[in-house]
C-alpha atoms as a PDB file:
ATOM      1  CA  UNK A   1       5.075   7.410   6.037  1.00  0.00           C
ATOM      2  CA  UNK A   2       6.754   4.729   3.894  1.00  0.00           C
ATOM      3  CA  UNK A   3       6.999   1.161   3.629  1.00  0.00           C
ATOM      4  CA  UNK A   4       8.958  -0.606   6.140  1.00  0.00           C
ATOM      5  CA  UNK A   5      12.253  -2.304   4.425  1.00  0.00           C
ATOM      6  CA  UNK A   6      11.450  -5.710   5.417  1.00  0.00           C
ATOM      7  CA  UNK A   7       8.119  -6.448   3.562  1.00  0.00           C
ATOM      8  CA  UNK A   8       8.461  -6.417  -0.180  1.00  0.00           C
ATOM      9  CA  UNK A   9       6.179  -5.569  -3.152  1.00  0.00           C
ATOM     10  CA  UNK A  10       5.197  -8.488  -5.762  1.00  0.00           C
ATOM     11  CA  UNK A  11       2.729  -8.393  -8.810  1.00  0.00           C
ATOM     12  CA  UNK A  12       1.706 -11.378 -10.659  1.00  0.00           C
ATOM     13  CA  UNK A  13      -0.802 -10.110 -13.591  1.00  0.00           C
ATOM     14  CA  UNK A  14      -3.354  -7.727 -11.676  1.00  0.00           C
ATOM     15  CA  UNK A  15      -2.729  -9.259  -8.034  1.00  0.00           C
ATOM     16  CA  UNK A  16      -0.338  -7.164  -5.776  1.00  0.00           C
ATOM     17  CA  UNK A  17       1.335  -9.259  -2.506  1.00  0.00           C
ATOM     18  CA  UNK A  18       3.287  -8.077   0.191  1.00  0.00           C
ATOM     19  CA  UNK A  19       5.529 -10.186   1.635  1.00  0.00           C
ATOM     20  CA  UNK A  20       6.885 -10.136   4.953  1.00  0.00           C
ATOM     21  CA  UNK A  21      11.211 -11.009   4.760  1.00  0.00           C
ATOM     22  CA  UNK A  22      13.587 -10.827   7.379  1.00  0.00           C
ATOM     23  CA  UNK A  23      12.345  -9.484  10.731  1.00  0.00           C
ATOM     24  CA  UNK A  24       9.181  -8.718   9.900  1.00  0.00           C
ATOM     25  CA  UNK A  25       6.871  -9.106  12.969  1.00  0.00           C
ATOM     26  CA  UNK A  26       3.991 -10.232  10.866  1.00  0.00           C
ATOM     27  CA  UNK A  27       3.644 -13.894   9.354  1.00  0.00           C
ATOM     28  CA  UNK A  28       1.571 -13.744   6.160  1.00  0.00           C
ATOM     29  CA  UNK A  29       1.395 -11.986   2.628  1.00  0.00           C
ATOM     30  CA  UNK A  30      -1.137  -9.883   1.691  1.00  0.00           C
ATOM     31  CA  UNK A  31      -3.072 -10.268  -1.747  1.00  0.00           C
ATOM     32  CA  UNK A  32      -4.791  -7.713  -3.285  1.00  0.00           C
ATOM     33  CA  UNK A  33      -5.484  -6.040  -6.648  1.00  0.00           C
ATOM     34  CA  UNK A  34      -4.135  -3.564  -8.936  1.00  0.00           C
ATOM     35  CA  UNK A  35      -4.951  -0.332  -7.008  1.00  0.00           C
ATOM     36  CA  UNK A  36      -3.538  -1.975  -3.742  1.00  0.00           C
ATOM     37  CA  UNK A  37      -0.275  -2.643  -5.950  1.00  0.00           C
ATOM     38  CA  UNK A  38      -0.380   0.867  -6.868  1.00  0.00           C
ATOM     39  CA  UNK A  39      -0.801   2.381  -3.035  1.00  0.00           C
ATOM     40  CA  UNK A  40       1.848   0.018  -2.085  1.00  0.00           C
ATOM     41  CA  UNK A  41       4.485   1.376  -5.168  1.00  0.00           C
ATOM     42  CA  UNK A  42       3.933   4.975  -3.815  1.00  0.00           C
ATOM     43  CA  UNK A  43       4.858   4.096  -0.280  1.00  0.00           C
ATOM     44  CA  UNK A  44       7.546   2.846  -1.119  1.00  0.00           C
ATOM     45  CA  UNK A  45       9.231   6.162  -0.976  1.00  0.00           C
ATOM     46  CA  UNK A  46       8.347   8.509   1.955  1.00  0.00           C
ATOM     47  CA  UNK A  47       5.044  10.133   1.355  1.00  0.00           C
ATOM     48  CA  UNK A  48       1.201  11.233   2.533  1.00  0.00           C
ATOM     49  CA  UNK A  49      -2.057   9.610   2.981  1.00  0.00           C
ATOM     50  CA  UNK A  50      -3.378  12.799   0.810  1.00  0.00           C
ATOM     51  CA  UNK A  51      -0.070  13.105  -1.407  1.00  0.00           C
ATOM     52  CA  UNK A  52      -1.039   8.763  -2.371  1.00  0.00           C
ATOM     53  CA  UNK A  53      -4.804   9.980  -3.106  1.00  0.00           C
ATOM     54  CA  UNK A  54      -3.484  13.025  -5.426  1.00  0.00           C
ATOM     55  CA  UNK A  55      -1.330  10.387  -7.359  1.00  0.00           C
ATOM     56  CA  UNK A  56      -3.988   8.138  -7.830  1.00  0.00           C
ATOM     57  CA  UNK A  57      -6.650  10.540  -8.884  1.00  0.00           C
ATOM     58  CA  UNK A  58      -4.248  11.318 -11.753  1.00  0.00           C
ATOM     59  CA  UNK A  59      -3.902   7.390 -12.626  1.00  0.00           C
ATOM     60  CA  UNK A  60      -7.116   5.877 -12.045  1.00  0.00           C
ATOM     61  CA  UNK A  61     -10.741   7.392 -13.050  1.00  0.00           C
ATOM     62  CA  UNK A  62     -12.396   6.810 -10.389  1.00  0.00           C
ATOM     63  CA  UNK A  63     -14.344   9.493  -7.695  1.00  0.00           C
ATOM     64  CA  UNK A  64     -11.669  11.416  -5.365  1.00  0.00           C
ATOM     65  CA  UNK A  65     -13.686  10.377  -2.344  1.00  0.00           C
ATOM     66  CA  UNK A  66     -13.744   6.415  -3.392  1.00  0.00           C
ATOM     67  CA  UNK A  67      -9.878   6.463  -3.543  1.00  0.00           C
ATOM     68  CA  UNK A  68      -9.444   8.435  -0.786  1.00  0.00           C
ATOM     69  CA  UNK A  69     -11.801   6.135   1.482  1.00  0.00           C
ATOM     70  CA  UNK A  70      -9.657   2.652  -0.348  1.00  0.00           C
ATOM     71  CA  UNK A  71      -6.479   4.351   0.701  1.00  0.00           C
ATOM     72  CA  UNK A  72      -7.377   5.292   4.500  1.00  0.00           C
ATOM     73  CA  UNK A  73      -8.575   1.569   4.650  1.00  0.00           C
ATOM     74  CA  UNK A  74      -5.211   0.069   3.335  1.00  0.00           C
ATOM     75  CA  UNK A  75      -2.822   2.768   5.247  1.00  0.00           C
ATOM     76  CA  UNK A  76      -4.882   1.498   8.806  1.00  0.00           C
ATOM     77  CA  UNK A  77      -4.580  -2.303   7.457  1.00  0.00           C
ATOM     78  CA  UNK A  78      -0.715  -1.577   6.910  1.00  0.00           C
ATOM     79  CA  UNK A  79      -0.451  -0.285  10.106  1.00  0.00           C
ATOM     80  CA  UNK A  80      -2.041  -2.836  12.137  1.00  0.00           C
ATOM     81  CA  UNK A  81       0.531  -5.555  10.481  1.00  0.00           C
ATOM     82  CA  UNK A  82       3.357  -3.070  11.105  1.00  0.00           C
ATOM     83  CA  UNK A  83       4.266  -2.738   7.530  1.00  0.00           C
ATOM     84  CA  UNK A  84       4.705   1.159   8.017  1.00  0.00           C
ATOM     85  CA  UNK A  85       8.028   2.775   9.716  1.00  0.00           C
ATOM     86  CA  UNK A  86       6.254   5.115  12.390  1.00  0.00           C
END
């Protein structure tokens, strides 16, 4: 999976957007913190649900399971805006 071209990536401080551009079918931006930031760089290059946990487990102490639980939650969020090619 990987980030669809038309929504972007911007961090101010520790917030993380997404912003819809061009055709996106979604009107909106999406805050969130530092670790959504951090999901949201790895996708931007093709990649795995586990392959994103692994990554972050060697960035952020903090319990496998918590991450992996943070990252299912964004992936299905991301998916019901359409932010993610199929």
């Amino acid at each position: 999976m990987k980030l669809r071209e038309n929504f972007i990536l911007h961090r101010a401080g520790e917030k993380s957007y997404l912003v819809p551009v061009g055709g996106a079918n979604f009107a909106g931006v999406v805050q969130g913190n530092d670790l959504l930031g951090e999901i949201l760089s790895l996708l931007q290059e093709e990649t795995s649900e586990s392959a994103i946990v692994d990554a972050l487990c060697d960035r952020i102490d903090a319990p496998r399971e918590a991450l992996s639980r943070d990252v299912g939650t964004v992936i299905r969020s991301l998916r019901d805006i359409g932010a993610l090619e199929p």
